[in-house]
C-alpha atoms as a PDB file:
ATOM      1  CA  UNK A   1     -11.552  74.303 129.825  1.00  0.00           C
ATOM      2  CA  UNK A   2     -10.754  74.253 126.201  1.00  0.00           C
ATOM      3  CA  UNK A   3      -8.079  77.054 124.127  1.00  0.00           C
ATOM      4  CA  UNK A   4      -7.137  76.528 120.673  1.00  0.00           C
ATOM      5  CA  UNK A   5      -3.542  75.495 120.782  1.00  0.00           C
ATOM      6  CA  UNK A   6      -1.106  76.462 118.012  1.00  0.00           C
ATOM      7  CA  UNK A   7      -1.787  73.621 115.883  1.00  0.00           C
ATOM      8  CA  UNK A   8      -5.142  74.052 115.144  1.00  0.00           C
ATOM      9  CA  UNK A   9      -6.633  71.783 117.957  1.00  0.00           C
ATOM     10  CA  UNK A  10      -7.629  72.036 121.275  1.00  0.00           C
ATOM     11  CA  UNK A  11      -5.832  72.140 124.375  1.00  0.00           C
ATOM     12  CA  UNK A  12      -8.167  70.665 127.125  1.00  0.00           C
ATOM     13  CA  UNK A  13      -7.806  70.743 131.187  1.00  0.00           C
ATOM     14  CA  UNK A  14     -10.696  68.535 133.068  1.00  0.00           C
ATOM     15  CA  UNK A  15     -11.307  70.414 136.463  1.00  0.00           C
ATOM     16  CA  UNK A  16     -14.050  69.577 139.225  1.00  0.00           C
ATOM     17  CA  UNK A  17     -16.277  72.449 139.618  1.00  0.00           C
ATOM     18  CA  UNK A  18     -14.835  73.653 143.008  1.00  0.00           C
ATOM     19  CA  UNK A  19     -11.224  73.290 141.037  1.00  0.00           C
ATOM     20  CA  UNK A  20     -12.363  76.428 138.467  1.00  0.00           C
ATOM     21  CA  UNK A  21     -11.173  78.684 140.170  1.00  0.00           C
ATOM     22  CA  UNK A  22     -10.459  82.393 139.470  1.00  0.00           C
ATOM     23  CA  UNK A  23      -7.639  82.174 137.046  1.00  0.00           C
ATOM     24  CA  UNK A  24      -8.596  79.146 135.113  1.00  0.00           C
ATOM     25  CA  UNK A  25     -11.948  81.598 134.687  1.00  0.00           C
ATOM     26  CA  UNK A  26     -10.051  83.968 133.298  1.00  0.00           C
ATOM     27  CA  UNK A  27      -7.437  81.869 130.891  1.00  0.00           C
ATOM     28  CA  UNK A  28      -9.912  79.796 129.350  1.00  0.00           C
ATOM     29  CA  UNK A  29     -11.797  80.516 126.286  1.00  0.00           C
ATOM     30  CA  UNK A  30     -14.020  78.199 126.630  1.00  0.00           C
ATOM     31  CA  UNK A  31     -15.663  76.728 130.161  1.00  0.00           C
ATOM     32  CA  UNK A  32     -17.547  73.399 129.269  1.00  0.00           C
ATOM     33  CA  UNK A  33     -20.363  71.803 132.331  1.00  0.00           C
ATOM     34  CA  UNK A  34     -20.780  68.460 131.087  1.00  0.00           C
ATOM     35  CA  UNK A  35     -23.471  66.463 133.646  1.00  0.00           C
ATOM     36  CA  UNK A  36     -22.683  68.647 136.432  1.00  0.00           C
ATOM     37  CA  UNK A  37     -25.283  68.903 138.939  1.00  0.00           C
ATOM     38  CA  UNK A  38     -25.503  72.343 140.121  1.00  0.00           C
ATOM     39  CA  UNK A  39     -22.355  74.865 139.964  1.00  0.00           C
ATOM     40  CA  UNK A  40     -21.664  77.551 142.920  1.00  0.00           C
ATOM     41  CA  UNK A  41     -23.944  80.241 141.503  1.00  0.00           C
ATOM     42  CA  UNK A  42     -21.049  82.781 142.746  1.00  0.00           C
ATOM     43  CA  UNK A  43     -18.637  81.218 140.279  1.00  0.00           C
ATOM     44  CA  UNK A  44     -20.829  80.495 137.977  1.00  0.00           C
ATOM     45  CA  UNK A  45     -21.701  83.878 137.648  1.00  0.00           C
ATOM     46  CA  UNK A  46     -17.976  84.707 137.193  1.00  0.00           C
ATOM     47  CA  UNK A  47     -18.411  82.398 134.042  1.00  0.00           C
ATOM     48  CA  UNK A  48     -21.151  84.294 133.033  1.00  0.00           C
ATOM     49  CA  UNK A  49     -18.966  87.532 133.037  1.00  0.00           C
ATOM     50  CA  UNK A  50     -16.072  85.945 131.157  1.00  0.00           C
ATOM     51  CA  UNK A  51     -18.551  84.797 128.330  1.00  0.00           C
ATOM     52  CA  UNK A  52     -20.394  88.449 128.357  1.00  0.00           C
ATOM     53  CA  UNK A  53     -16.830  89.649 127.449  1.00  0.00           C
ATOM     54  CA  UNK A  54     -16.336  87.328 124.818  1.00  0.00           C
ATOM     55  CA  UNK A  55     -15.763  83.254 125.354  1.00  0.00           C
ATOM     56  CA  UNK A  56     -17.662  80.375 125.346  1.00  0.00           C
ATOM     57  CA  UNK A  57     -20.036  78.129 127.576  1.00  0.00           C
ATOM     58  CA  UNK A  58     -21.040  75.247 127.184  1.00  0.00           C
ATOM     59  CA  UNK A  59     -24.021  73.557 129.322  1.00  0.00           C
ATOM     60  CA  UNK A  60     -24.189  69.396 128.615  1.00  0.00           C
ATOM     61  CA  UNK A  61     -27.665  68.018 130.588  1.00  0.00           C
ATOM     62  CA  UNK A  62     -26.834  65.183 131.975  1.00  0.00           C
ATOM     63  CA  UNK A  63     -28.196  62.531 134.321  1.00  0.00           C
ATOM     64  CA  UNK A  64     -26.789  64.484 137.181  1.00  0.00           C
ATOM     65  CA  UNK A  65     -27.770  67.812 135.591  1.00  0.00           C
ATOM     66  CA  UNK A  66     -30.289  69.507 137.439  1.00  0.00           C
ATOM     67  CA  UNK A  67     -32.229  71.565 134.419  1.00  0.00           C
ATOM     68  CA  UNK A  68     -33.982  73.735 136.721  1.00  0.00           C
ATOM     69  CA  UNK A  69     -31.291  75.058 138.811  1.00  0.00           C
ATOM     70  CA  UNK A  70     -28.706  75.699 135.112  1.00  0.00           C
ATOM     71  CA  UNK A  71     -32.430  78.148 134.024  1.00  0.00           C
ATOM     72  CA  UNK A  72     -32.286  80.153 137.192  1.00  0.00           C
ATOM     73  CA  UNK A  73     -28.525  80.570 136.956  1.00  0.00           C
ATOM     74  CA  UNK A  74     -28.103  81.254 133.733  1.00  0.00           C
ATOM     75  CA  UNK A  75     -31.044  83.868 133.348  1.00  0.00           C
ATOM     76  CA  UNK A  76     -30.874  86.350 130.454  1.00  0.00           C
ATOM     77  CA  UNK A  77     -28.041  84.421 129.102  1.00  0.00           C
ATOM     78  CA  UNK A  78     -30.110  81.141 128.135  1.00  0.00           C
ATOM     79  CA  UNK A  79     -30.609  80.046 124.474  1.00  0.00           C
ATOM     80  CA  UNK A  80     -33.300  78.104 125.912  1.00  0.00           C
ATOM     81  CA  UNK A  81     -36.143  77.099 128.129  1.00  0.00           C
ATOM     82  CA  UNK A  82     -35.336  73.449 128.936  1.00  0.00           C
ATOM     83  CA  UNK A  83     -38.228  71.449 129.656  1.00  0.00           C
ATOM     84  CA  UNK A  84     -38.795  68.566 131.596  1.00  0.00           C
ATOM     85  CA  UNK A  85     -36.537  65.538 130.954  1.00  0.00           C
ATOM     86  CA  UNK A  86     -38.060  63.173 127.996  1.00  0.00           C
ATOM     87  CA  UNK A  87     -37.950  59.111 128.541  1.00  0.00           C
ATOM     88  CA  UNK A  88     -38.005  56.342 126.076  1.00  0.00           C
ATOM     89  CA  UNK A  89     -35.772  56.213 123.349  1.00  0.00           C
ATOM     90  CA  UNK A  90     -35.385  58.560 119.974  1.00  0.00           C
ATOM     91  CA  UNK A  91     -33.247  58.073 116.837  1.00  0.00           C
ATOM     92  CA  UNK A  92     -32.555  59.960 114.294  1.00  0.00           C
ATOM     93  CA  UNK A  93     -30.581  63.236 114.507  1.00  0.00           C
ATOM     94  CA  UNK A  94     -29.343  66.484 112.190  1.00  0.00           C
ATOM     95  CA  UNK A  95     -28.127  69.575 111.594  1.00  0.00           C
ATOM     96  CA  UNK A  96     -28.040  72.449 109.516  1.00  0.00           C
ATOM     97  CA  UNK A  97     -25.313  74.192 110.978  1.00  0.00           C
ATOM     98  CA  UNK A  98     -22.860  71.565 112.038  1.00  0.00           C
ATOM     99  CA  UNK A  99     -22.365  69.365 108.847  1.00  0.00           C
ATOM    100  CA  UNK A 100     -22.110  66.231 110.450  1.00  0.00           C
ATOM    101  CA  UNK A 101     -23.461  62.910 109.933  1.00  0.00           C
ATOM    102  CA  UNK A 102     -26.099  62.440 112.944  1.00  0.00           C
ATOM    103  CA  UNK A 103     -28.984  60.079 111.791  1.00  0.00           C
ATOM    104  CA  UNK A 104     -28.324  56.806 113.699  1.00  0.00           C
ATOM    105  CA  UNK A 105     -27.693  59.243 117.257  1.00  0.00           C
ATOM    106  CA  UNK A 106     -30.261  57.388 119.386  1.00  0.00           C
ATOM    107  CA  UNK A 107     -31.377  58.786 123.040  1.00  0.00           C
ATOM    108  CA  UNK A 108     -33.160  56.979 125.880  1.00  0.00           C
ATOM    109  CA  UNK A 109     -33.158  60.439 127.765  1.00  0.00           C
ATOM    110  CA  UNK A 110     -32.796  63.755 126.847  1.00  0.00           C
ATOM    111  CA  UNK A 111     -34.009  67.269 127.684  1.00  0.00           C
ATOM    112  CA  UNK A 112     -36.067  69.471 124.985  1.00  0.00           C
ATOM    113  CA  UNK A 113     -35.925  72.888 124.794  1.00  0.00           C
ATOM    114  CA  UNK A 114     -37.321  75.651 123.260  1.00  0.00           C
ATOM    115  CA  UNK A 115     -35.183  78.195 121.350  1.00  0.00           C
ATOM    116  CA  UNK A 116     -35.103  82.077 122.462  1.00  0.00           C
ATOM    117  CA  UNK A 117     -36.628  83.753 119.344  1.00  0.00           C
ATOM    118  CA  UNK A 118     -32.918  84.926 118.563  1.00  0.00           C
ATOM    119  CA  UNK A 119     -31.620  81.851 119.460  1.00  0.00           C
ATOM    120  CA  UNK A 120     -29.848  79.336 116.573  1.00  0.00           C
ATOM    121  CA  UNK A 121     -30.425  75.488 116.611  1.00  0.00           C
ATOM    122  CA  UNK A 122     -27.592  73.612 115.726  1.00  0.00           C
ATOM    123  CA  UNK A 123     -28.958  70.309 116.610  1.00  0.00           C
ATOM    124  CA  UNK A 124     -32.020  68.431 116.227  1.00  0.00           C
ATOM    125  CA  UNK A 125     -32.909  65.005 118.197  1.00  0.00           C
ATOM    126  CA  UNK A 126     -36.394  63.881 115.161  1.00  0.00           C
ATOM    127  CA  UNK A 127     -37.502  66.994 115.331  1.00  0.00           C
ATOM    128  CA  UNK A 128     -37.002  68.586 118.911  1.00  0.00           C
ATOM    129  CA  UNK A 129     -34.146  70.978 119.116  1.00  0.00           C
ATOM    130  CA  UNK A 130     -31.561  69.213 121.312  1.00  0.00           C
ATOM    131  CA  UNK A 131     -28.567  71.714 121.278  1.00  0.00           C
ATOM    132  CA  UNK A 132     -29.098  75.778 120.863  1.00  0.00           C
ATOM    133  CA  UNK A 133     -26.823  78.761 120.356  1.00  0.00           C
ATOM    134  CA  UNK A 134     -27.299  82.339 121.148  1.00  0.00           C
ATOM    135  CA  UNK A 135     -25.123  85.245 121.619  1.00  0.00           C
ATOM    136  CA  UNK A 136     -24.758  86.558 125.088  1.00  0.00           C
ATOM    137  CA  UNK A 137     -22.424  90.000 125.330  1.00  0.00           C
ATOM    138  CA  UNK A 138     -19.490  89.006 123.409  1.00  0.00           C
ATOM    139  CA  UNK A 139     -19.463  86.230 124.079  1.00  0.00           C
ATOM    140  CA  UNK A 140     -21.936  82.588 123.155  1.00  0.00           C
ATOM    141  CA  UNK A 141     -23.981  79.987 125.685  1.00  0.00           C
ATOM    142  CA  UNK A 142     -24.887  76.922 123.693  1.00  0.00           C
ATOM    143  CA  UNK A 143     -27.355  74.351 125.491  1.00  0.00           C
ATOM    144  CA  UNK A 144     -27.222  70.753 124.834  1.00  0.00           C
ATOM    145  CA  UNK A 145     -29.897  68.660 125.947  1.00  0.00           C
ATOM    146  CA  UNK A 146     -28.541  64.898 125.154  1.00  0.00           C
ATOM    147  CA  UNK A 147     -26.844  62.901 127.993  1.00  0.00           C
ATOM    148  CA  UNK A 148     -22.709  62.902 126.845  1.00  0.00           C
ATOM    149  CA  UNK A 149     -23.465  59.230 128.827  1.00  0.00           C
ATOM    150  CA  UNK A 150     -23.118  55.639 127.125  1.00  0.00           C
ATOM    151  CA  UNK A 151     -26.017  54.592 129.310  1.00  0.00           C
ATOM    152  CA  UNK A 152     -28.262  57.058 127.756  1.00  0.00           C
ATOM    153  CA  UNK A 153     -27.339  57.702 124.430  1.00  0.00           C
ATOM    154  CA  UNK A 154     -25.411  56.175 121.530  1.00  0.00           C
ATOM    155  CA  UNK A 155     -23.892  59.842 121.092  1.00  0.00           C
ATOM    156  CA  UNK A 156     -20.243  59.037 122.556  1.00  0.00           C
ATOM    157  CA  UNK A 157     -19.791  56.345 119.808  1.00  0.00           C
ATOM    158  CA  UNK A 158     -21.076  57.333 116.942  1.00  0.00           C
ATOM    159  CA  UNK A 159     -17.764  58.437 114.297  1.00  0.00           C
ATOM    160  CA  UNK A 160     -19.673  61.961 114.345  1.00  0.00           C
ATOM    161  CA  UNK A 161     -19.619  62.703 118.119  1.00  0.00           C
ATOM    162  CA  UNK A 162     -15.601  63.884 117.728  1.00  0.00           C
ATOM    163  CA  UNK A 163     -15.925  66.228 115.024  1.00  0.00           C
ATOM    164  CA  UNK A 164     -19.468  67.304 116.458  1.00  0.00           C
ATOM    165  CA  UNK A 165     -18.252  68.394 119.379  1.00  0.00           C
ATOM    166  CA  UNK A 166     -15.000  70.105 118.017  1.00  0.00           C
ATOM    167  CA  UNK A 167     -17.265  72.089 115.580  1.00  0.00           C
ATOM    168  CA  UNK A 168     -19.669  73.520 118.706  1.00  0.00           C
ATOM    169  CA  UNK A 169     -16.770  73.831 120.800  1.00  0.00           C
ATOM    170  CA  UNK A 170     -15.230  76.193 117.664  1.00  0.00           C
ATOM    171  CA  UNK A 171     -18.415  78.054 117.566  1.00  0.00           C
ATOM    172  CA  UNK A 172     -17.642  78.925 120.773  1.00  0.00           C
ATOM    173  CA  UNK A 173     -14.518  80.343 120.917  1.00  0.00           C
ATOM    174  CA  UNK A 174     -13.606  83.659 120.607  1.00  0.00           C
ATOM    175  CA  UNK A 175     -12.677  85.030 117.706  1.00  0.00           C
ATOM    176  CA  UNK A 176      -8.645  84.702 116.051  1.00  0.00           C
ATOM    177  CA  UNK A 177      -6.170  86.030 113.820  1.00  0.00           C
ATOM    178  CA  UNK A 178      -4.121  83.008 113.588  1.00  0.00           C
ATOM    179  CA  UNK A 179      -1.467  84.688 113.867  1.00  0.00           C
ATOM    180  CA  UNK A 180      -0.543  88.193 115.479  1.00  0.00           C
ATOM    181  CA  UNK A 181       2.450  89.304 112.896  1.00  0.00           C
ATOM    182  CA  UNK A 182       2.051  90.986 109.846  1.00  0.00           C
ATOM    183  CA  UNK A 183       3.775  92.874 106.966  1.00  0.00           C
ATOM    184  CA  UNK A 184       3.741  96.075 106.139  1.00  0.00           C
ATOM    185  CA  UNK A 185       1.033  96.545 103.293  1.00  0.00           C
ATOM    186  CA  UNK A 186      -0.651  92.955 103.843  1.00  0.00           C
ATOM    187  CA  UNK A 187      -4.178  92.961 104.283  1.00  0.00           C
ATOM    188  CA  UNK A 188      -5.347  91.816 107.702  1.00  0.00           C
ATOM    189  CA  UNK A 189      -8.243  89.576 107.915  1.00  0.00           C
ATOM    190  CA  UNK A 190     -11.369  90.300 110.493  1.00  0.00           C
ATOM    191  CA  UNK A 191     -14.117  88.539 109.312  1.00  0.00           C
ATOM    192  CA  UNK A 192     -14.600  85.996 112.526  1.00  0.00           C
ATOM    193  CA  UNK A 193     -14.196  89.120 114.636  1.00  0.00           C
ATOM    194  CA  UNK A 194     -17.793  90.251 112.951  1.00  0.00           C
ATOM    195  CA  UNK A 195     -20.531  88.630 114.669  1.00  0.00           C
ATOM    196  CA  UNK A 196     -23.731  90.699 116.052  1.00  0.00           C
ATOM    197  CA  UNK A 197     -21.823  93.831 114.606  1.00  0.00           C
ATOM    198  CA  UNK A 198     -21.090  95.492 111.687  1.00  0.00           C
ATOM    199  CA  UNK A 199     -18.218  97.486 112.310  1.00  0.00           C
ATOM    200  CA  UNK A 200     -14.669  97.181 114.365  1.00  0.00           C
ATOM    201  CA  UNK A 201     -12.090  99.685 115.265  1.00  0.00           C
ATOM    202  CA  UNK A 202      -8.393  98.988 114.680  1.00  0.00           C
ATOM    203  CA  UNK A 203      -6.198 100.941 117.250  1.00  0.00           C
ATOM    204  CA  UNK A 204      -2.613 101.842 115.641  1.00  0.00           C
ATOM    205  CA  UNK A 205       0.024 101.902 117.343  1.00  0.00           C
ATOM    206  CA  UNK A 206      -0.131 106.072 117.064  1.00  0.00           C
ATOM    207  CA  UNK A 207      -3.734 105.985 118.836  1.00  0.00           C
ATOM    208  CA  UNK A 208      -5.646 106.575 115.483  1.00  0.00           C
ATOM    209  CA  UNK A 209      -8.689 104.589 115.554  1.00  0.00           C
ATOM    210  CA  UNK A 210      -9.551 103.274 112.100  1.00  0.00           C
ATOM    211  CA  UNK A 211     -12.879 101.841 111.152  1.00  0.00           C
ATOM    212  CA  UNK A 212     -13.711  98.256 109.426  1.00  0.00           C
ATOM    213  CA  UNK A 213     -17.274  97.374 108.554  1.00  0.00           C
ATOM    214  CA  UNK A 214     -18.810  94.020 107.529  1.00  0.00           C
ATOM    215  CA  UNK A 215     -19.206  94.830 104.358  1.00  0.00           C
ATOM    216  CA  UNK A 216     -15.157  95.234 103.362  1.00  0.00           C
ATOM    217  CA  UNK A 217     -14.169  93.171 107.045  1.00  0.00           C
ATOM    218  CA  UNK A 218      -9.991  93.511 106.192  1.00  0.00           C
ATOM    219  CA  UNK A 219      -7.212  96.328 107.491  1.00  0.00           C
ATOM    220  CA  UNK A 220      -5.603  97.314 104.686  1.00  0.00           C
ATOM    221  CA  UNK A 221      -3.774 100.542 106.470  1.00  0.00           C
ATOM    222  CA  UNK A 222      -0.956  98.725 107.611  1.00  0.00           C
ATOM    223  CA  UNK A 223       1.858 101.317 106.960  1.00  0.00           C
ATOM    224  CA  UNK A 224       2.720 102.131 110.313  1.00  0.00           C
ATOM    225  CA  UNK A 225       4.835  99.253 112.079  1.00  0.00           C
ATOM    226  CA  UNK A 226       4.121  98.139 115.773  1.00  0.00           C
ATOM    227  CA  UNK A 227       1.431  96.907 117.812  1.00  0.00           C
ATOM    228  CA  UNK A 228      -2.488  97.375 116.635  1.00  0.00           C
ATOM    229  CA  UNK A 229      -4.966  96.649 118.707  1.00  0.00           C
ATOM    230  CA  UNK A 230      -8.906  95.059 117.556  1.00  0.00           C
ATOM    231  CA  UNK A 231     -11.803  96.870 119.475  1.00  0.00           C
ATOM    232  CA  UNK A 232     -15.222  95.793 119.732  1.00  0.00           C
ATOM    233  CA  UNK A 233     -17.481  98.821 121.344  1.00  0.00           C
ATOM    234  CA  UNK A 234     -14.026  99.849 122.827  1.00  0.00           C
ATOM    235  CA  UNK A 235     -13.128  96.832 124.603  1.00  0.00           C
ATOM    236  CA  UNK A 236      -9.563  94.971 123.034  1.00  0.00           C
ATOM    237  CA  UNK A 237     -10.580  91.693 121.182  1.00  0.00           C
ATOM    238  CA  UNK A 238      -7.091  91.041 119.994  1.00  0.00           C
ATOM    239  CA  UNK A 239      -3.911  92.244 118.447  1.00  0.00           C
ATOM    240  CA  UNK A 240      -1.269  91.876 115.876  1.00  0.00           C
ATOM    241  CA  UNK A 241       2.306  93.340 114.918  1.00  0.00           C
ATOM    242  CA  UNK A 242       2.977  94.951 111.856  1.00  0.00           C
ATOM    243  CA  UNK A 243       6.787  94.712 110.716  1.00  0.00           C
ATOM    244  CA  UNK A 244       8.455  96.262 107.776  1.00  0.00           C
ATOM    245  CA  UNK A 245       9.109  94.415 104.710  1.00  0.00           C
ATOM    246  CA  UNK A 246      12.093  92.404 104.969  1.00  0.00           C
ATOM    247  CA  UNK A 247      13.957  94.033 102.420  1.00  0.00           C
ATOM    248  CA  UNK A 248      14.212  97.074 104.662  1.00  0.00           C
ATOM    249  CA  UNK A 249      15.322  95.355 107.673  1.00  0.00           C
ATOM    250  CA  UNK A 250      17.387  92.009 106.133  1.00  0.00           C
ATOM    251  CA  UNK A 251      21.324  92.687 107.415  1.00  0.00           C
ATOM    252  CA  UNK A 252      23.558  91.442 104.000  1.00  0.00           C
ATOM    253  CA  UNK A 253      27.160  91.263 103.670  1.00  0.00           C
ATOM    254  CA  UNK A 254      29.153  94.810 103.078  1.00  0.00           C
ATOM    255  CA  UNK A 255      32.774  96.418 103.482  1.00  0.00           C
ATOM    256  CA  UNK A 256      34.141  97.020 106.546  1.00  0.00           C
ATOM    257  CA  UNK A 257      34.069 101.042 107.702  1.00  0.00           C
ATOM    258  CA  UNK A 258      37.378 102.453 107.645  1.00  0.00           C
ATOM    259  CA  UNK A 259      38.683 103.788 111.117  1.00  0.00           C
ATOM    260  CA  UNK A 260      37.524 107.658 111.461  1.00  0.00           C
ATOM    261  CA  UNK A 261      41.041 109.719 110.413  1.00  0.00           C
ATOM    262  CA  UNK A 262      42.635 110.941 113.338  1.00  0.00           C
ATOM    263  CA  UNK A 263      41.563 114.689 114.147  1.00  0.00           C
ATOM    264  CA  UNK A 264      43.889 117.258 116.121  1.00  0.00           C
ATOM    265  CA  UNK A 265      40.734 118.959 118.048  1.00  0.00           C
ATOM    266  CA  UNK A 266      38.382 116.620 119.251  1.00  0.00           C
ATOM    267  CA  UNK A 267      34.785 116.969 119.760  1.00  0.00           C
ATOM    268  CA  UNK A 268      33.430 116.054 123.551  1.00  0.00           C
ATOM    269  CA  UNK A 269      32.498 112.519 124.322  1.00  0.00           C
ATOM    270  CA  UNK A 270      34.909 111.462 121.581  1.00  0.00           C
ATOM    271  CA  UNK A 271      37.679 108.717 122.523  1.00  0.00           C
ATOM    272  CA  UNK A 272      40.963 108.057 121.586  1.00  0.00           C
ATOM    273  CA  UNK A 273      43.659 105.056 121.689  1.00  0.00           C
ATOM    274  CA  UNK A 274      47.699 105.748 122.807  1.00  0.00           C
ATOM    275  CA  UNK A 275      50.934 103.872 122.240  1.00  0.00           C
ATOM    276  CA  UNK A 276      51.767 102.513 125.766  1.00  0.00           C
ATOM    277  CA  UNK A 277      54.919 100.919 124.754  1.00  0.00           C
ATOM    278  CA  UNK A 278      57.378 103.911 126.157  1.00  0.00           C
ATOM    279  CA  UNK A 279      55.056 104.300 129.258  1.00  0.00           C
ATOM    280  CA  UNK A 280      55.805 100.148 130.178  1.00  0.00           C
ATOM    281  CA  UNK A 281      59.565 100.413 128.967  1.00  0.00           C
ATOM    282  CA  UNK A 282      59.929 103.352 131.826  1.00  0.00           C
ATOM    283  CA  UNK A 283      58.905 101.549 134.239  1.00  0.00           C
ATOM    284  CA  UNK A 284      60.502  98.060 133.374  1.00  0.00           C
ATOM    285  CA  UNK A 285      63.875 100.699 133.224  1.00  0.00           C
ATOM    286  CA  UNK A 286      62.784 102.071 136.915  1.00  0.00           C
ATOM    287  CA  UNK A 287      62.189  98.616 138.536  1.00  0.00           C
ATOM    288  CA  UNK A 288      65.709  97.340 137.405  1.00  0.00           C
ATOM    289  CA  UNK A 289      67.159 100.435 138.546  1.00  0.00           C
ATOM    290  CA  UNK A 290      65.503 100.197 142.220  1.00  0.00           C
ATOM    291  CA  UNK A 291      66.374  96.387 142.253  1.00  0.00           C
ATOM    292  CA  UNK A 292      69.852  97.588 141.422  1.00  0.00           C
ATOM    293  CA  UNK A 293      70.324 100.232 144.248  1.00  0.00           C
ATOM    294  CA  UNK A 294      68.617  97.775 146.577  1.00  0.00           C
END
């Protein structure tokens, strides 16, 4: 399970597949099966859901992977048809999308696969698309068809597997601000929120619904202070706070308010301070004269 944590990295829990259970479903943003067999179809399917709302899966083949059971489970939401694991060694890797430095990657095993037609590769193995992307809901599956295993591939050592796998893992993530508070009259920026659509709705904190296409992908009406919320096709994506400047909320050194003058008539709910003094003297008087007649 992977969520960006506030530094800009990654904050990572390893789990079994029996230990995902409902609420690490639900709190991750990204669920990664690296050379797992088979998962429980009934939770996987609960993955499935999550990423259909918008996070991330990804599916590393491995040499416990069973290829054939991760096609049936994942259904409509494959980027792929994998095809039948490939022996005897390959070298030479790259990508287009992922920028990285992949040419000595060398495989012994891997699994092919063929792209859906609105699938994107990000990674090729000489010539055979080894990793694919493709939208699914709100969300993205990526496949990856080489073995994250030293005895099969090279991959784990090479300087580019870190950033490689930091830059698909990124992919997948939802969608962030970067930070959820904002000033009055700054521009808010949308553009990762803009992926298969071209237009958002920003919920104010009135209930006016304003509308943000790809085109000009920033919320400029931030006038009214409090929370806004992002909508894709009505469901909440995410949300910021918009504060007034600080020059209308800084507190700054002034005088201190004279006390209100004293007023004969006094309106109700209004309080008033007396001079006890003469109230304690009588009764200091009283005691002594008690303790005197006693």
């Amino acid at each position: 399970r992977n969520a960006p944590a506030r530094d800009g990295r990654f904050a990572v829990r390893l789990v079994d597949d029996e230990g995902l259970d409902e609420r690490a479903i639900e709190e991750a943003d990204v669920i990664v099966y690296a050379d797992v067999h088979a998962p429980d179809p009934a939770r996987f399917a609960r993955v499935l859901a999550q990423v259909e709302r918008g996070r991330g899966l990804l599916v590393a083949l491995g040499e416990a992977s069973d290829p054939f059971a991760y096609a049936g489970l994942l259904g409509a939401a494959a980027p792929a048809r994998i095809l039948a694991a490939s022996e005897g060694a390959k070298l030479g890797a790259e990508s287009e999308i992922l920028d990285q430095d992949l040419g000595n990657l060398r495989a012994t095993k891997h699994f092919p696969l063929e792209p859906a037609s609105d699938a994107t590769v990000l990674l090729r193995l000489a010539g055979t698309p080894l990793a694919v992307e493709r939208a699914y809901g709100s969300g993205t599956v990526v496949l990856l068809g080489v073995p994250l295993d030293d005895t099969l591939s090279n991959f784990p050592y090479l300087p580019a597997y870190l950033p490689t796998m930091v830059a698909m893992v990124s992919r997948l993530a939802p969608p962030s601000l970067g930070r959820g508070v904002f000033t009055a009259g700054e521009a808010v920026p949308l553009e990762p929120f803009f992926r298969e659509r071209d237009e958002l709705w920003v919920e104010t904190p009135a209930g006016r619904r304003v509308t943000v296409r790809r085109a000009e992908p920033r919320f400029v009406d931030t006038g009214e202070a409090g929370l806004h919320r992002v909508l894709e096709a009505g469901a909440p994506r995410a949300s910021f706070v918009v504060v007034p400047p600080v020059e209308e909320t800084a507190l700054g050194e002034g005088p201190v308010p004279e006390p209100p003058a004293a007023r004969e008539g006094r309106a109700a709910g209004d309080t008033a301070r007396a001079d006890l003094t003469p109230l304690f003297a009588f009764l200091a008087a009283l005691l002594l004269a008690i303790e005197g007649f006693i």
